[in-house]
C-alpha atoms as a PDB file:
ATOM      1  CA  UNK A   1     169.527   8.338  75.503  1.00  0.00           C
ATOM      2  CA  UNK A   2     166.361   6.150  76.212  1.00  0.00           C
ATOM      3  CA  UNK A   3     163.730   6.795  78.926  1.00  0.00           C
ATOM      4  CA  UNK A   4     162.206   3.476  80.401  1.00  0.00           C
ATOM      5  CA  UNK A   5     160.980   2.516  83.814  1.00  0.00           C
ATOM      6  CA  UNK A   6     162.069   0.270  86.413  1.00  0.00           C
ATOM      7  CA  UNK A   7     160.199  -2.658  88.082  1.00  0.00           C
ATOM      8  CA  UNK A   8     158.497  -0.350  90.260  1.00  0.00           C
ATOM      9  CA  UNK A   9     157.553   2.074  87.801  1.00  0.00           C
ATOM     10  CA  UNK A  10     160.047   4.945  88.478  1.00  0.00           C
ATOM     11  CA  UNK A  11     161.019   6.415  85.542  1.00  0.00           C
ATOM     12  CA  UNK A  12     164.869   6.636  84.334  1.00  0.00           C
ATOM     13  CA  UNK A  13     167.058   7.488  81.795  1.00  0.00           C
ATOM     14  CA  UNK A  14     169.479   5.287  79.671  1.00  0.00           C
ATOM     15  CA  UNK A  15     172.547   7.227  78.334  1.00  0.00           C
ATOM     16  CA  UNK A  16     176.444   6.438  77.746  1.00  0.00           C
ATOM     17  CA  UNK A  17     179.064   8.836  79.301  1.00  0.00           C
ATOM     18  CA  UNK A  18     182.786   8.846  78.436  1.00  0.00           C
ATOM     19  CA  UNK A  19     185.014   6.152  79.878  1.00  0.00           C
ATOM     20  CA  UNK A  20     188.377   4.615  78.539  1.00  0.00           C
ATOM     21  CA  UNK A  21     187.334   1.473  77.230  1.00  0.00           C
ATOM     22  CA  UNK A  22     189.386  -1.731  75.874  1.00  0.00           C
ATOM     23  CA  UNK A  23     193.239  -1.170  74.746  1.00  0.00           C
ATOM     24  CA  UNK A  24     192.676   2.474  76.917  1.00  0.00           C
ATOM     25  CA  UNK A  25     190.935   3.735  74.104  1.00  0.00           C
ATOM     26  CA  UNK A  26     188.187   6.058  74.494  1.00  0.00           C
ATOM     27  CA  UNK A  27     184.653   5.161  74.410  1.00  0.00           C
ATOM     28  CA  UNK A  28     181.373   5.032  76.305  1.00  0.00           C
ATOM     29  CA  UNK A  29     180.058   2.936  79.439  1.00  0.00           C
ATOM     30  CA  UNK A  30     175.869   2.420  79.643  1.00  0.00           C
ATOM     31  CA  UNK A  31     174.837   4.922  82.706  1.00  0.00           C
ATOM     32  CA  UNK A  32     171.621   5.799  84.356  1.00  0.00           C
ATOM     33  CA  UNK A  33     170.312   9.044  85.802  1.00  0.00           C
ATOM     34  CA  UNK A  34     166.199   9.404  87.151  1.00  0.00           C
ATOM     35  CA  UNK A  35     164.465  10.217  84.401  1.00  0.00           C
ATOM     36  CA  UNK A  36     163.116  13.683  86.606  1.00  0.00           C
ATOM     37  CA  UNK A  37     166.506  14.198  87.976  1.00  0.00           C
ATOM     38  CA  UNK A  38     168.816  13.731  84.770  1.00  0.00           C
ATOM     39  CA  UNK A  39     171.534  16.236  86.499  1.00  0.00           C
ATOM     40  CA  UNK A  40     172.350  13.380  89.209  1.00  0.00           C
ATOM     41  CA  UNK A  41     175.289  11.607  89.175  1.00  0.00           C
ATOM     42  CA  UNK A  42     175.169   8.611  86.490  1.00  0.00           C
ATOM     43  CA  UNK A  43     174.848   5.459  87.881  1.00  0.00           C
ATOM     44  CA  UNK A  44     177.231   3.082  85.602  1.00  0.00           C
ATOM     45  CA  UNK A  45     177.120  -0.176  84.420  1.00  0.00           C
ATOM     46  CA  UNK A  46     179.785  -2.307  83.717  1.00  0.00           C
ATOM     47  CA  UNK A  47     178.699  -2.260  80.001  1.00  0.00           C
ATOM     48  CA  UNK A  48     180.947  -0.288  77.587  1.00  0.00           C
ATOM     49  CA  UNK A  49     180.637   0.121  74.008  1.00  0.00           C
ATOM     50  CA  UNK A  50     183.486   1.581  71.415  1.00  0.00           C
ATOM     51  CA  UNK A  51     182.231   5.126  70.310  1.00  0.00           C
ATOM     52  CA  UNK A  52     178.606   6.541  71.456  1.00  0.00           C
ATOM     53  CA  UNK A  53     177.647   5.842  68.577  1.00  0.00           C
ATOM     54  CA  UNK A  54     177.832   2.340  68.699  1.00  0.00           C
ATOM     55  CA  UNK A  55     176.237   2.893  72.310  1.00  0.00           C
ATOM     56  CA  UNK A  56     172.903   4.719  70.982  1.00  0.00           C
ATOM     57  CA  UNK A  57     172.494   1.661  68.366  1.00  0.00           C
ATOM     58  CA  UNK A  58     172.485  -0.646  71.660  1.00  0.00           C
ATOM     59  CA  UNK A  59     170.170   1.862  73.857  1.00  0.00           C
ATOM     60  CA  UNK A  60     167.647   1.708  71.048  1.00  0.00           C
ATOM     61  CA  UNK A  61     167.655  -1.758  70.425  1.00  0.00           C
ATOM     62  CA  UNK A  62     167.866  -2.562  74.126  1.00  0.00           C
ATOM     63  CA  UNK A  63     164.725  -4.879  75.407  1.00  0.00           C
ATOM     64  CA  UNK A  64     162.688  -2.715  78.013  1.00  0.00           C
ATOM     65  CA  UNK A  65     163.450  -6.061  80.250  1.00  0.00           C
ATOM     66  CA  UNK A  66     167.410  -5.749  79.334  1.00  0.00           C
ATOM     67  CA  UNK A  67     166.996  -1.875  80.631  1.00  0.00           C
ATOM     68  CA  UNK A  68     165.653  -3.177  83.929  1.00  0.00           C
ATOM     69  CA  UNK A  69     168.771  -5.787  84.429  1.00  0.00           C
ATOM     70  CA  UNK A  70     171.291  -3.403  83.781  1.00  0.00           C
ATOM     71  CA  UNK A  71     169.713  -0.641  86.489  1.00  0.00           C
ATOM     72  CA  UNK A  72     169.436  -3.286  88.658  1.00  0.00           C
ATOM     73  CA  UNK A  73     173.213  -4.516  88.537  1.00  0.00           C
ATOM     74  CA  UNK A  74     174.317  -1.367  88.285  1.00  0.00           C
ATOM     75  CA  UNK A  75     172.950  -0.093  91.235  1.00  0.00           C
ATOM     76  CA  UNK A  76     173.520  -3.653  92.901  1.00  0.00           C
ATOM     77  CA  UNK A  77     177.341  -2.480  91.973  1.00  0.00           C
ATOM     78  CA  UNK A  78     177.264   1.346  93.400  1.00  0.00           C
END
């Protein structure tokens, strides 16, 4: 999980929730939730990863800018 904001400023929150991934393994897709609302229903990306662990690595090693792309394509995408 990593809290960053948007262009605008809001404030939002970076995690990875359960999805089948490659080969229908299971695994984790990069999600978003508002950072004061973090019960919403995750926005996801299209952006998955093999384990959560392998997902936290990327969320803290994500670029604030990177952070802002994803949102934005992800919501683009909902």
């Amino acid at each position: 999980m990593r809290d960053f904001q948007d262009e605008l400023g809001k404030p939002w929150r970076a995690i990875s929730v359960d999805a089948v991934v490659a080969h229908g393994k299971p695994g984790a897709v990069l999600a978003f939730v508002p950072a004061e609302n973090p019960d919403r229903e995750p926005i996801e990306a299209n952006v998955t990863f093999n384990s959560h662990r392998a997902a936290d690595f990327a969320l803290r090693t994500m670029s604030q800018k990177e952070l802002q792309r994803r949102l934005s394509l992800a919501r683009a995408m909902s």
